[in-house]
PDB file of N, CA and C in Angstrom:
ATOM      1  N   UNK A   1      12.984 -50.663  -1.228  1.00  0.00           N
ATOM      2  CA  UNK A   1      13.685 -49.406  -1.476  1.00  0.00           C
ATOM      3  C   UNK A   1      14.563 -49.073  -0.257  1.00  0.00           C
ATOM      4  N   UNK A   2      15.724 -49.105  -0.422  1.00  0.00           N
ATOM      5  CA  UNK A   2      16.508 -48.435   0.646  1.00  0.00           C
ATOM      6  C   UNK A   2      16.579 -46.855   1.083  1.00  0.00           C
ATOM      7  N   UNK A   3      16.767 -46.473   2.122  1.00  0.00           N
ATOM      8  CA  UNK A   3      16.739 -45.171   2.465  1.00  0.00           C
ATOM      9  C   UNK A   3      18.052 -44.776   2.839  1.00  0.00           C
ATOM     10  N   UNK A   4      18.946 -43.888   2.324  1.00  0.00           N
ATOM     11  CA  UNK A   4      19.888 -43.608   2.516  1.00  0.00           C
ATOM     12  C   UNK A   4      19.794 -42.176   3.828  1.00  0.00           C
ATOM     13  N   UNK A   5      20.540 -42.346   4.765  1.00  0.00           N
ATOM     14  CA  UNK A   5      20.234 -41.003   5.975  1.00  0.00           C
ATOM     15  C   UNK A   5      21.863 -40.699   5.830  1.00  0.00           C
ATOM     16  N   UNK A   6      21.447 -39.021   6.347  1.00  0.00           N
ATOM     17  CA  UNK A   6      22.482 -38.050   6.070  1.00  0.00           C
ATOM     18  C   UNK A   6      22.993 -39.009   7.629  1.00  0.00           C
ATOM     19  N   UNK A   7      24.234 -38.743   7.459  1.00  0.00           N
ATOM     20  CA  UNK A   7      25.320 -38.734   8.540  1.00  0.00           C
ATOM     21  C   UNK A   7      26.219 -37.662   8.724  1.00  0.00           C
ATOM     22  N   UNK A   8      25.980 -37.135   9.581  1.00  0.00           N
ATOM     23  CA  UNK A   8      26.600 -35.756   9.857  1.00  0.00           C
ATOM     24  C   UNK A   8      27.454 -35.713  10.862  1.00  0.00           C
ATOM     25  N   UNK A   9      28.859 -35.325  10.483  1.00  0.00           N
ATOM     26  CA  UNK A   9      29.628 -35.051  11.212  1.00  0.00           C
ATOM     27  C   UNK A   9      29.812 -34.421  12.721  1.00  0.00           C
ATOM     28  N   UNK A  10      30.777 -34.830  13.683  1.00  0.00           N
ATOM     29  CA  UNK A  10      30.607 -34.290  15.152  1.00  0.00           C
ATOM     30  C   UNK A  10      30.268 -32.682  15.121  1.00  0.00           C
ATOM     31  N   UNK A  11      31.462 -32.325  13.963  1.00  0.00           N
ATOM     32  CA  UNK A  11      31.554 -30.560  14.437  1.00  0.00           C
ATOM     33  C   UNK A  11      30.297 -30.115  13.537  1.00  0.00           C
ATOM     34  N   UNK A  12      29.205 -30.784  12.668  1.00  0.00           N
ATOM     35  CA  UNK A  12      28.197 -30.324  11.956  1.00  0.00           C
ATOM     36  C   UNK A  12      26.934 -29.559  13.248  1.00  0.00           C
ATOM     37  N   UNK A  13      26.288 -28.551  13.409  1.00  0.00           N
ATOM     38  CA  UNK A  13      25.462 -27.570  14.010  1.00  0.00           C
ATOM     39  C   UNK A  13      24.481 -27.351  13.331  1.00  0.00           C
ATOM     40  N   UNK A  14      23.492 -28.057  13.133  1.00  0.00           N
ATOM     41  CA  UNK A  14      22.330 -28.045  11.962  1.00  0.00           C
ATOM     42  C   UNK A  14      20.913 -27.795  12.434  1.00  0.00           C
ATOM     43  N   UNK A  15      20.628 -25.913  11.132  1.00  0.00           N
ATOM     44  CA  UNK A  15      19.031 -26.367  11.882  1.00  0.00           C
ATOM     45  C   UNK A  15      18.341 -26.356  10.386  1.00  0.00           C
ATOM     46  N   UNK A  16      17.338 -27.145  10.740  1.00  0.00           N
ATOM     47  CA  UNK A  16      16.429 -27.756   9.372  1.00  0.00           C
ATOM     48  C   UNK A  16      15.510 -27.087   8.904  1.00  0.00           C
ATOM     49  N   UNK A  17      15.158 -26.981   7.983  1.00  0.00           N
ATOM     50  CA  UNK A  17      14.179 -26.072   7.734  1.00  0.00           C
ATOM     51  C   UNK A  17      13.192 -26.725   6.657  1.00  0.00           C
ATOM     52  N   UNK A  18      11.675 -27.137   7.079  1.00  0.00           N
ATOM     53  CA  UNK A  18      10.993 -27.402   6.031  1.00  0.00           C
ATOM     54  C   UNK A  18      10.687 -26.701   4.959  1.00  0.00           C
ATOM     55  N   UNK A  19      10.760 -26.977   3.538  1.00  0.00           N
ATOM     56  CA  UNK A  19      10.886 -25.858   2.975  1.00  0.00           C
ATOM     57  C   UNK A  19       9.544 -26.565   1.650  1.00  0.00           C
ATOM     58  N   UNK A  20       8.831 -27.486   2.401  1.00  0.00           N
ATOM     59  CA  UNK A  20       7.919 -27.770   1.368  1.00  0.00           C
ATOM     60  C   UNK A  20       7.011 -27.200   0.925  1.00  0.00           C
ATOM     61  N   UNK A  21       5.943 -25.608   1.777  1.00  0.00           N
ATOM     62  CA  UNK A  21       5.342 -24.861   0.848  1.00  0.00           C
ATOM     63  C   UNK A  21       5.715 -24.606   0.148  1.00  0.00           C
ATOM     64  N   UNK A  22       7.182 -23.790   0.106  1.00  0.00           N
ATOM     65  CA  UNK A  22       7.744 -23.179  -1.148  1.00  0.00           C
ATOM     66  C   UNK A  22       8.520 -23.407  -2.138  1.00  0.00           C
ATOM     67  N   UNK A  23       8.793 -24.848  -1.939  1.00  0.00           N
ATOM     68  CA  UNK A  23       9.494 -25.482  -2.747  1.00  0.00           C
ATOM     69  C   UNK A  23       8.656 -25.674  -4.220  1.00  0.00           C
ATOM     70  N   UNK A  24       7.740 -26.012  -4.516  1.00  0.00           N
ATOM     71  CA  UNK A  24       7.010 -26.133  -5.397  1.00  0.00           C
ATOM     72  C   UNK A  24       5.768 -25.214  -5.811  1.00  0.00           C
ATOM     73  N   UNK A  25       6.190 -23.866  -5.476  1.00  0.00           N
ATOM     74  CA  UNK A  25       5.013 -22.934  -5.001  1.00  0.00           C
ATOM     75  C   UNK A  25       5.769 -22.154  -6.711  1.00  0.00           C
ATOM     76  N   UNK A  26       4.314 -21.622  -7.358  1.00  0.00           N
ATOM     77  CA  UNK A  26       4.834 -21.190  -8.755  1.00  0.00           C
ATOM     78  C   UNK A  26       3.974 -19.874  -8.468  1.00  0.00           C
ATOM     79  N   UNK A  27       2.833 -19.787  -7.775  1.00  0.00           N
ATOM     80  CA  UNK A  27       1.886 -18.586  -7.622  1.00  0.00           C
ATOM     81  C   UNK A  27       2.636 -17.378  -6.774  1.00  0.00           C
ATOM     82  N   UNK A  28       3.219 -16.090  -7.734  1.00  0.00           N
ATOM     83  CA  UNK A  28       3.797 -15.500  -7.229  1.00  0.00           C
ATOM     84  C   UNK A  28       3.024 -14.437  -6.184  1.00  0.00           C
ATOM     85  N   UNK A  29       2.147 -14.349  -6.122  1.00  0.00           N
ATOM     86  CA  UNK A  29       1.096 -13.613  -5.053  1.00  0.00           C
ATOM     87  C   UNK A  29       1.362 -14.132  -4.007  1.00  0.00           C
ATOM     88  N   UNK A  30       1.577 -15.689  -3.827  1.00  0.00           N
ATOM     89  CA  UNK A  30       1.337 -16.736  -2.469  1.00  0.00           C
ATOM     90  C   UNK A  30       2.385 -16.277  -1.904  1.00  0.00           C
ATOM     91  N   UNK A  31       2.404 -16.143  -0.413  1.00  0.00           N
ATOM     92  CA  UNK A  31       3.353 -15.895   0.977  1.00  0.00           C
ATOM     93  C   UNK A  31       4.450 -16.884   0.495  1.00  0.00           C
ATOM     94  N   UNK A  32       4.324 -18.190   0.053  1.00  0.00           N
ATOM     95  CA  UNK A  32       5.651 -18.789   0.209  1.00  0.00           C
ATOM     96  C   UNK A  32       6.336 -18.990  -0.924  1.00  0.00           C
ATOM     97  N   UNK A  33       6.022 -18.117  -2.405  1.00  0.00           N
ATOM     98  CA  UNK A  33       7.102 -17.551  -3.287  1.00  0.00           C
ATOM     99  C   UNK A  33       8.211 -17.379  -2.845  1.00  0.00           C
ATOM    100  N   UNK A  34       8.815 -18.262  -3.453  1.00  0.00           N
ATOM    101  CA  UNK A  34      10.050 -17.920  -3.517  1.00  0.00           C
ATOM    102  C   UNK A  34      10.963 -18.549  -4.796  1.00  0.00           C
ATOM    103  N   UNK A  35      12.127 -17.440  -5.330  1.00  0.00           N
ATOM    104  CA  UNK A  35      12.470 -17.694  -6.843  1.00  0.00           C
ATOM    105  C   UNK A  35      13.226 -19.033  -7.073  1.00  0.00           C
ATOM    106  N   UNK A  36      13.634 -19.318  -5.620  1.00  0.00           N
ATOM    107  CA  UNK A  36      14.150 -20.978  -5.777  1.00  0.00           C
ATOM    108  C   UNK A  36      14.261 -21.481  -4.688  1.00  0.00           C
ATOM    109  N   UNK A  37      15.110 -22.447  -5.036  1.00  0.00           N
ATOM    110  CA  UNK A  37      15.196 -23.934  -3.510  1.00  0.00           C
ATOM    111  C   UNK A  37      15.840 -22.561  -2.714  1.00  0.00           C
ATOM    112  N   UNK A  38      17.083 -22.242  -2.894  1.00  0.00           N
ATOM    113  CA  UNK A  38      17.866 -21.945  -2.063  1.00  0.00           C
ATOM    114  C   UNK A  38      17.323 -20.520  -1.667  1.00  0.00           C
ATOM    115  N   UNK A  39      16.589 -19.971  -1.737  1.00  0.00           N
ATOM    116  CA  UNK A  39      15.733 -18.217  -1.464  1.00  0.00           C
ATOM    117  C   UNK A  39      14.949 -19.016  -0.260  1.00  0.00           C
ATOM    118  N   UNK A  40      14.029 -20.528  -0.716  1.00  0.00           N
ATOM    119  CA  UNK A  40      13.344 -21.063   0.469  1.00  0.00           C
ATOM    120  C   UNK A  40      14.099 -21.529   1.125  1.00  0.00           C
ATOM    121  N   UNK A  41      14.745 -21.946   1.418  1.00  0.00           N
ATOM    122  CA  UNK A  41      16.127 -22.251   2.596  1.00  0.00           C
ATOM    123  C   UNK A  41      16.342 -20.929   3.213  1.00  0.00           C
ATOM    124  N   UNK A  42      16.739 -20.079   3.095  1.00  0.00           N
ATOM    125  CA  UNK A  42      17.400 -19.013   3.767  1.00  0.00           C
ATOM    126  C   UNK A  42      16.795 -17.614   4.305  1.00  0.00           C
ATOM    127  N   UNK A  43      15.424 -18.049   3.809  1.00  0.00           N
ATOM    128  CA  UNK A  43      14.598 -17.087   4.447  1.00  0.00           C
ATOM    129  C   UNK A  43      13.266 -17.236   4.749  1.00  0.00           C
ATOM    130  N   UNK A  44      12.863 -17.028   5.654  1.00  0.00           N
ATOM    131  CA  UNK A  44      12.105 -16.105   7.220  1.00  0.00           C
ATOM    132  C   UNK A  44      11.518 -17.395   7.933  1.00  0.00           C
ATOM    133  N   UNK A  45      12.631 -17.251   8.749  1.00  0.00           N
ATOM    134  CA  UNK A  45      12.267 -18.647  10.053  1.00  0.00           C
ATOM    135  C   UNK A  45      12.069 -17.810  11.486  1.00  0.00           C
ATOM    136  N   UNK A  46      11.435 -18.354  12.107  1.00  0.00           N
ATOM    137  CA  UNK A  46      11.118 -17.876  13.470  1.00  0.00           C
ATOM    138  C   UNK A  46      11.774 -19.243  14.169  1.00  0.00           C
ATOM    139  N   UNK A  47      13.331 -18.504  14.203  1.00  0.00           N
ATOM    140  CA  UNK A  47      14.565 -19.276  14.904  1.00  0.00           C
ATOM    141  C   UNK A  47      14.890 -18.775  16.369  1.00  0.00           C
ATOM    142  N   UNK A  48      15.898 -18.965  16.905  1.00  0.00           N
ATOM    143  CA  UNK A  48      16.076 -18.504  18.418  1.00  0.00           C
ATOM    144  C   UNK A  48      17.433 -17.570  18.168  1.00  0.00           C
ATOM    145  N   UNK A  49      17.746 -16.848  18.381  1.00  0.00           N
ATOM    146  CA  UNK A  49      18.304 -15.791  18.000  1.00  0.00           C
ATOM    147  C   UNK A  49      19.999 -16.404  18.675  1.00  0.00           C
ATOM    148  N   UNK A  50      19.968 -17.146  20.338  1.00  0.00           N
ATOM    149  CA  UNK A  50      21.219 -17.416  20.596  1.00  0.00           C
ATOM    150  C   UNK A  50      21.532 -18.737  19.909  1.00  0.00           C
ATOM    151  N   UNK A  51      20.710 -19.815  19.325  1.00  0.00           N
ATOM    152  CA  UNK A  51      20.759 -20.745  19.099  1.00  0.00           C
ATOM    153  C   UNK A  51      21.154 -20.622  17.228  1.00  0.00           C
ATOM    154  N   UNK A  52      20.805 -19.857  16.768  1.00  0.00           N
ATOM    155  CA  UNK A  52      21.331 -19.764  15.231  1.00  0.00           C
ATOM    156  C   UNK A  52      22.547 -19.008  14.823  1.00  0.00           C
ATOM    157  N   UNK A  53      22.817 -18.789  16.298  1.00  0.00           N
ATOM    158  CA  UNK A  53      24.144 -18.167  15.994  1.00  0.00           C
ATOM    159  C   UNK A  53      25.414 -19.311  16.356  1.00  0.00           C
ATOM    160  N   UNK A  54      25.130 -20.724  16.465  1.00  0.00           N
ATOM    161  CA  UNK A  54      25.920 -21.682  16.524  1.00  0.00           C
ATOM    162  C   UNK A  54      25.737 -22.622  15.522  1.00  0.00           C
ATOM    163  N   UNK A  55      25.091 -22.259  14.542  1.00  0.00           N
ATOM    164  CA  UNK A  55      24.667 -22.969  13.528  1.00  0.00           C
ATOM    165  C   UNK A  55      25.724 -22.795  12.534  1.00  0.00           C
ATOM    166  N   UNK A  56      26.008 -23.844  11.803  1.00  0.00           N
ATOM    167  CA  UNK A  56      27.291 -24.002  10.808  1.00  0.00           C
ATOM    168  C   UNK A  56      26.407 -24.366   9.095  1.00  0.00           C
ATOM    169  N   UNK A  57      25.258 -24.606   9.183  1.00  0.00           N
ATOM    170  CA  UNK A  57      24.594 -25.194   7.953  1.00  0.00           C
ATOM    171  C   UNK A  57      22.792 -24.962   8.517  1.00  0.00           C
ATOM    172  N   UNK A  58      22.842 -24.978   7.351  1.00  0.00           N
ATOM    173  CA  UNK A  58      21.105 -24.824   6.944  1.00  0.00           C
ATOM    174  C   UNK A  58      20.702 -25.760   6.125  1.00  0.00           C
ATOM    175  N   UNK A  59      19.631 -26.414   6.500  1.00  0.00           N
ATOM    176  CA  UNK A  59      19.873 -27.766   5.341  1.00  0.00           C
ATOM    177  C   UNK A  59      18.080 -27.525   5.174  1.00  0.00           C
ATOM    178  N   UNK A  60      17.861 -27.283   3.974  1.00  0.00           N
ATOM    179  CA  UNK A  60      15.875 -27.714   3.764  1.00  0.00           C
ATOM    180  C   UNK A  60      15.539 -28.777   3.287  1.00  0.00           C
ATOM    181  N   UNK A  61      14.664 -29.360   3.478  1.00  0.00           N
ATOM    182  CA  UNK A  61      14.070 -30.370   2.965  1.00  0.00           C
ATOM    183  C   UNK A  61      12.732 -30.553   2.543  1.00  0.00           C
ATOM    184  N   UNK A  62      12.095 -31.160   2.196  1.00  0.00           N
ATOM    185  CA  UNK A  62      10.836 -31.505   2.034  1.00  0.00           C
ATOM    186  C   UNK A  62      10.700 -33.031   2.376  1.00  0.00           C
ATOM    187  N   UNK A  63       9.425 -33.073   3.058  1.00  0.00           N
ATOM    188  CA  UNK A  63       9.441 -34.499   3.428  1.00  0.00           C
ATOM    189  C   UNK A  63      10.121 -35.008   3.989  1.00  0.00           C
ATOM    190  N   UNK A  64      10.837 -34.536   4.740  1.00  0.00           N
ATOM    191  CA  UNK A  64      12.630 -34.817   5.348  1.00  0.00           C
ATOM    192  C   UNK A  64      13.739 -35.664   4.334  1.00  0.00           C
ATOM    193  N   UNK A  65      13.462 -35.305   2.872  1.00  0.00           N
ATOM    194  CA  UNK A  65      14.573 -35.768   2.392  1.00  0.00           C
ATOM    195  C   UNK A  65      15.079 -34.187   2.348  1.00  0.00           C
ATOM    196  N   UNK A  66      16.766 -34.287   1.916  1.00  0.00           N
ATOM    197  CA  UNK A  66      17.284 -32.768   1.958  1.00  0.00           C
ATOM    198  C   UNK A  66      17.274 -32.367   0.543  1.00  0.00           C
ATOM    199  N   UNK A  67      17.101 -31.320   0.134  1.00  0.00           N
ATOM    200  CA  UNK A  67      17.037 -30.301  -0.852  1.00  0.00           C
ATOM    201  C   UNK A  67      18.131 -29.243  -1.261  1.00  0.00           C
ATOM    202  N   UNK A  68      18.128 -28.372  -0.372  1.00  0.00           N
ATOM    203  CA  UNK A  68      19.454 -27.821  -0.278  1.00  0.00           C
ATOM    204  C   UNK A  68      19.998 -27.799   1.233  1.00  0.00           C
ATOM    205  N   UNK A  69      21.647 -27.304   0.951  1.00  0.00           N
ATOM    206  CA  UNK A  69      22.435 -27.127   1.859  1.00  0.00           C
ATOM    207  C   UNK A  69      22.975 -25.694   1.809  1.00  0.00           C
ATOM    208  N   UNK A  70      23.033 -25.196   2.969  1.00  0.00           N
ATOM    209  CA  UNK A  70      23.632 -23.855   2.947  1.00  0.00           C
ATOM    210  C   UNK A  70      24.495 -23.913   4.387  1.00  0.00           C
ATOM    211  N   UNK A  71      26.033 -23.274   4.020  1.00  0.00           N
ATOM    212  CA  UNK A  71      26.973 -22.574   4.479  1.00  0.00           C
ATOM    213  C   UNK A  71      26.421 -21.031   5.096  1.00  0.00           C
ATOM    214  N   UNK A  72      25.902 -21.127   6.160  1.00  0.00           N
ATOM    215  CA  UNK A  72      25.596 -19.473   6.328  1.00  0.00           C
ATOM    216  C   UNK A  72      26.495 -18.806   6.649  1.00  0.00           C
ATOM    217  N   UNK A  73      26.815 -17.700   6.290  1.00  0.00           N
ATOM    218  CA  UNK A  73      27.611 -16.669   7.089  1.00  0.00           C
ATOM    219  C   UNK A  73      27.374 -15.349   7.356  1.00  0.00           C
ATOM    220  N   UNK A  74      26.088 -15.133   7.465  1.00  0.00           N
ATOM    221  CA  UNK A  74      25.486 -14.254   8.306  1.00  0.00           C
ATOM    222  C   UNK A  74      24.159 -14.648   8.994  1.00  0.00           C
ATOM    223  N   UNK A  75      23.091 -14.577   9.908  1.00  0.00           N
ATOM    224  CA  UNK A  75      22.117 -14.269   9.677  1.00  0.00           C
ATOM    225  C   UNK A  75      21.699 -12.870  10.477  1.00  0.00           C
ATOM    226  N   UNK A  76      20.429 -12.716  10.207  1.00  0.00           N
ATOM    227  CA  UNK A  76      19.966 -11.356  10.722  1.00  0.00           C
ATOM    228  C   UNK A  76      18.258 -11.686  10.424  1.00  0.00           C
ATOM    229  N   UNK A  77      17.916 -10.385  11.516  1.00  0.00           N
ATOM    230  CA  UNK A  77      16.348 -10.676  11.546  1.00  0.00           C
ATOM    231  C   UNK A  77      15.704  -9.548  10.077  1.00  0.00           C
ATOM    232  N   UNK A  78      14.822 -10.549   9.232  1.00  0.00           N
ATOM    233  CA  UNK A  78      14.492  -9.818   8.301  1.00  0.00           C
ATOM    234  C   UNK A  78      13.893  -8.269   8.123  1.00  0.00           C
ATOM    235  N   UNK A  79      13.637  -7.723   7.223  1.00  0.00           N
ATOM    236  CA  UNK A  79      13.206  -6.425   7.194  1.00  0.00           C
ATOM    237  C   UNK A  79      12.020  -5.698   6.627  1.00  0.00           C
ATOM    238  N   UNK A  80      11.270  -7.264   6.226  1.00  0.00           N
ATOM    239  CA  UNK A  80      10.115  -7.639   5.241  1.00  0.00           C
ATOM    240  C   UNK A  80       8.997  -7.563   6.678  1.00  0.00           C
ATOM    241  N   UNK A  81       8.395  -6.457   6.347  1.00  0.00           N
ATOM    242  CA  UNK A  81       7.119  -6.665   7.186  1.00  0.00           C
ATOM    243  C   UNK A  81       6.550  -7.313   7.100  1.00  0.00           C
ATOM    244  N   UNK A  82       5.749  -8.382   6.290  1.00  0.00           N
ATOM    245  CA  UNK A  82       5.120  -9.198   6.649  1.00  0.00           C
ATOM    246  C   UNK A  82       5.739 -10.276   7.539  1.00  0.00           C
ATOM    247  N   UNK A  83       6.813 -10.336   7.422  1.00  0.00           N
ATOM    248  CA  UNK A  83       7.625 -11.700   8.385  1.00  0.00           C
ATOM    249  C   UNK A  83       8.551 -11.549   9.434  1.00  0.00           C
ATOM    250  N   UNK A  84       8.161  -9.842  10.120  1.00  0.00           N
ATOM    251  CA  UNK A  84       8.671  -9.751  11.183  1.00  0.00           C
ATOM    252  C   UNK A  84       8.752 -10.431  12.962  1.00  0.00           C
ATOM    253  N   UNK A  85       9.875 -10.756  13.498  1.00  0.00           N
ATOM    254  CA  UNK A  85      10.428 -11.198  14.137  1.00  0.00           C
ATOM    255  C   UNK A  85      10.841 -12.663  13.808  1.00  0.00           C
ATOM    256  N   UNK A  86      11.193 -12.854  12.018  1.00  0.00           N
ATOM    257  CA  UNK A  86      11.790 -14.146  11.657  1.00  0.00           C
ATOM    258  C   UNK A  86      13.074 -13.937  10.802  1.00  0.00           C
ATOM    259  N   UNK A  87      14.071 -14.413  10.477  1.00  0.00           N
ATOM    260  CA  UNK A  87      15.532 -14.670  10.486  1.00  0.00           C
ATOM    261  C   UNK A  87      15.697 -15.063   8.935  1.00  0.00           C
ATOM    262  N   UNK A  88      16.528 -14.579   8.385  1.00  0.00           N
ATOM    263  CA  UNK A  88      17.306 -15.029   6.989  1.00  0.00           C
ATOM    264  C   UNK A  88      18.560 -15.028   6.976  1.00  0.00           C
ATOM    265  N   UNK A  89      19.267 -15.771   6.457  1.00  0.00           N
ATOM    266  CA  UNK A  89      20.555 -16.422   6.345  1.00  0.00           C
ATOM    267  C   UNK A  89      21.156 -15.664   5.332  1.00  0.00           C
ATOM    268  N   UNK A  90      22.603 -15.447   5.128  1.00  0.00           N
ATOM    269  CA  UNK A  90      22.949 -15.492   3.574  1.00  0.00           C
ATOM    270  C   UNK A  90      24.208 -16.618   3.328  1.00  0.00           C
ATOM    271  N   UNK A  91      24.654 -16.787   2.820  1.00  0.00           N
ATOM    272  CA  UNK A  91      25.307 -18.301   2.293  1.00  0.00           C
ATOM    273  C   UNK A  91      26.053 -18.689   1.473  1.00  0.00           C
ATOM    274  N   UNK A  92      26.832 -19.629   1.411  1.00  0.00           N
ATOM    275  CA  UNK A  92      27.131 -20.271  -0.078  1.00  0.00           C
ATOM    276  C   UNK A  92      26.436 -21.288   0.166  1.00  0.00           C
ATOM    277  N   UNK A  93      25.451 -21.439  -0.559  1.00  0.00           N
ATOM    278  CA  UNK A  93      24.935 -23.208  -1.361  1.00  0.00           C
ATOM    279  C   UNK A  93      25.691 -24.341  -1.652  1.00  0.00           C
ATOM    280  N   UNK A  94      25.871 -25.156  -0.604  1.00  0.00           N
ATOM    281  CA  UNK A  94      26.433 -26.349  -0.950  1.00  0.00           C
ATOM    282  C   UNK A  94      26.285 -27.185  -2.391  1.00  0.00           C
ATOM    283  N   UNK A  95      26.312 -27.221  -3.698  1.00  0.00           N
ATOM    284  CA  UNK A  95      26.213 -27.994  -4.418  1.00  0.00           C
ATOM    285  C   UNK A  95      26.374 -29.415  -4.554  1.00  0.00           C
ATOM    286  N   UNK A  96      27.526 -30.031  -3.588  1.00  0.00           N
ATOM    287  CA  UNK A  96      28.107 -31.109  -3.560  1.00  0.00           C
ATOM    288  C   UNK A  96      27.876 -31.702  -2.420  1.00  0.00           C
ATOM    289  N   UNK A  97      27.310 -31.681  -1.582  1.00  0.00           N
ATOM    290  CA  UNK A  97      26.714 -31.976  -0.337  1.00  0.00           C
ATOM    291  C   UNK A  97      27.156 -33.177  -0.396  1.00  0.00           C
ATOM    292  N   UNK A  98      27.392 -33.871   0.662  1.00  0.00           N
ATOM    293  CA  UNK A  98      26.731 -35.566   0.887  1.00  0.00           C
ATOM    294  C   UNK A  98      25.464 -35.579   1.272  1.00  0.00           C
ATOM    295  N   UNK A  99      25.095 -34.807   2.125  1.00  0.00           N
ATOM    296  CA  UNK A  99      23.608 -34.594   2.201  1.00  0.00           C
ATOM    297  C   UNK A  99      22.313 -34.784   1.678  1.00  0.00           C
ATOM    298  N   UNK A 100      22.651 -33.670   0.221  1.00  0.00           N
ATOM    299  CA  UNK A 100      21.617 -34.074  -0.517  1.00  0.00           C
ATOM    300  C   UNK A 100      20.940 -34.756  -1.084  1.00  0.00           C
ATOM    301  N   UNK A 101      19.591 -35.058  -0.979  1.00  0.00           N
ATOM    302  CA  UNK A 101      18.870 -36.250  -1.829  1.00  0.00           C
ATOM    303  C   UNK A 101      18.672 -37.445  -0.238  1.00  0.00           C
ATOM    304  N   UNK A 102      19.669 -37.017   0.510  1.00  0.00           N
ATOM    305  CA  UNK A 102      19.296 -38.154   1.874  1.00  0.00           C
ATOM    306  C   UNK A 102      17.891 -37.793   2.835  1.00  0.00           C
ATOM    307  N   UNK A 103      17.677 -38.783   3.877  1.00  0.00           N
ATOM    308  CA  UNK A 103      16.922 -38.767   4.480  1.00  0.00           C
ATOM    309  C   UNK A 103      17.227 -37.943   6.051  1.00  0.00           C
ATOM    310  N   UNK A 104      16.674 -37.120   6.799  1.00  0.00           N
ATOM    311  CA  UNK A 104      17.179 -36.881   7.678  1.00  0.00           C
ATOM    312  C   UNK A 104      16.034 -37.504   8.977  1.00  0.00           C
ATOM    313  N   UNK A 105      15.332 -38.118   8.146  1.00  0.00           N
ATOM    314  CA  UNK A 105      14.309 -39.306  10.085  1.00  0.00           C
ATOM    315  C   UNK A 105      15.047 -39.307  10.821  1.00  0.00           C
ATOM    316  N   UNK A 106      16.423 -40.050  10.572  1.00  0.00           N
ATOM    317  CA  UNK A 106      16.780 -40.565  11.617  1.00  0.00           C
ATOM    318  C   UNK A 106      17.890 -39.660  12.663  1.00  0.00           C
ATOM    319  N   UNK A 107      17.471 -38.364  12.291  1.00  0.00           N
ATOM    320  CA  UNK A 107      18.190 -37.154  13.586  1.00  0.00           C
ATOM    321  C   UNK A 107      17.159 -36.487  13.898  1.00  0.00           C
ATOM    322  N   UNK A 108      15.630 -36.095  13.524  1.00  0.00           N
ATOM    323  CA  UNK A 108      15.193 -35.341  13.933  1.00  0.00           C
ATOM    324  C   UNK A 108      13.648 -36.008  13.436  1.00  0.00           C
ATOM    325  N   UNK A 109      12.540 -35.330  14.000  1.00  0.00           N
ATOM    326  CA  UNK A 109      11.013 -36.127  14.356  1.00  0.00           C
ATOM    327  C   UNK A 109      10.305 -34.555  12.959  1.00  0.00           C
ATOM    328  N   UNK A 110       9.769 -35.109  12.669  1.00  0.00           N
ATOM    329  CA  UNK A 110       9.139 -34.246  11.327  1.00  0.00           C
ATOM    330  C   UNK A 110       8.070 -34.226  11.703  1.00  0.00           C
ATOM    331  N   UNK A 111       7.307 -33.136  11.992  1.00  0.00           N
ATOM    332  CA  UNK A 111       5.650 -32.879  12.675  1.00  0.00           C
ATOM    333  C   UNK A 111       5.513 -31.385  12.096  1.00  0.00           C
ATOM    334  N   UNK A 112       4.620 -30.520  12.715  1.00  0.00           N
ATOM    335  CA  UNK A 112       4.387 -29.062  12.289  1.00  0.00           C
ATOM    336  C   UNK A 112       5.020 -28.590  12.156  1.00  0.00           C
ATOM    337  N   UNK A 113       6.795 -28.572  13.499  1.00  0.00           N
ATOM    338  CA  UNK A 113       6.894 -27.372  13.356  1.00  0.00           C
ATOM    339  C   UNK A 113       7.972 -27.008  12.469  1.00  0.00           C
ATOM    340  N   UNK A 114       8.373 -26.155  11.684  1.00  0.00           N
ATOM    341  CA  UNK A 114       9.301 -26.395  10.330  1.00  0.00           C
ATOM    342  C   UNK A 114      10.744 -26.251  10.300  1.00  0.00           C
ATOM    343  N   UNK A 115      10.909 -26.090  11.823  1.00  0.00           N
ATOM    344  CA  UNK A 115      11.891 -25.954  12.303  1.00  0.00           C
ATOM    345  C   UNK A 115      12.520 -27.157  12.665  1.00  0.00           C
ATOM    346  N   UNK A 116      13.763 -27.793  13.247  1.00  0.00           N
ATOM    347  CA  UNK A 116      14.529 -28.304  14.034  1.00  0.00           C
ATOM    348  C   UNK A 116      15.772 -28.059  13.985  1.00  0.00           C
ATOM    349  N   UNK A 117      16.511 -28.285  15.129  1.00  0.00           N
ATOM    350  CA  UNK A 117      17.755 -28.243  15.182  1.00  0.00           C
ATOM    351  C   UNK A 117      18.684 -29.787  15.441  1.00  0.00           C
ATOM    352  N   UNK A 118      19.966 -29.731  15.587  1.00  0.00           N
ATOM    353  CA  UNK A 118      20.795 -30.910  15.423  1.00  0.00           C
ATOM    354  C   UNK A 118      22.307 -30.414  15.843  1.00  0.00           C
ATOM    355  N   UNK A 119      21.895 -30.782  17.347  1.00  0.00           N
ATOM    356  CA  UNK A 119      23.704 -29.965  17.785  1.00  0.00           C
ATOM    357  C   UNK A 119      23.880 -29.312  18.002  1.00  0.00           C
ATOM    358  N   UNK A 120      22.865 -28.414  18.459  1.00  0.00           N
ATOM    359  CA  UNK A 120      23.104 -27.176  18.596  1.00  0.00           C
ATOM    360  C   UNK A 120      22.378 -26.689  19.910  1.00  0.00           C
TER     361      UNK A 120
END
């Protein structure tokens, strides 16, 4: 099986976001509800506040293949008490990505934390 990896452009600023609790999460009680891919992409990361403000894309994945892509053009720290002092995006959703469906191993190390960045 071949693995196809995202290749991302010089001017690309990417931070990653695991988004595998909630990607497949249907129990709407559970913390990581959320109504879709792209709701789990764009919200509540415990990001660095100067560092996401050079960010050009939001990319989630699961398993480090990518899922969605997001264009942010805002973020701000949420307003949801339970997930205070963490960050949501708002966006256009890349549909057409090259991205999507690729592997991202080979830019960044996939362990706990659900975060990474790329270029930034």
């Amino acid at each position: 099986m071949e693995i196809n990896y995202i290749e991302p452009l010089e001017s690309d600023r990417i931070l990653f976001v695991n988004i595998k609790n909630s990607y497949n999460c249907t129990d709407k009680k559970s913390m990581y509800y959320r109504e879709s891919a792209y709701e789990a992409t764009r919200k509540y990361w415990k990001v660095s506040s100067s560092r996401v403000s050079k960010v050009n894309l939001v990319v989630g994945h699961v398993d480090g293949i990518v899922k969605v892509v997001i264009e942010p053009t805002q973020s701000y720290p949420t307003q949801d008490t339970r997930f205070k002092g963490r960050y949501e995006f708002d966006g256009e959703q890349l549909f057409d990505s090259s991205y999507l469906g690729k592997s991202i191993h080979n830019l960044v190390r996939i362990g706990q934390n659900p975060i990474n960045y790329f270029n930034v």
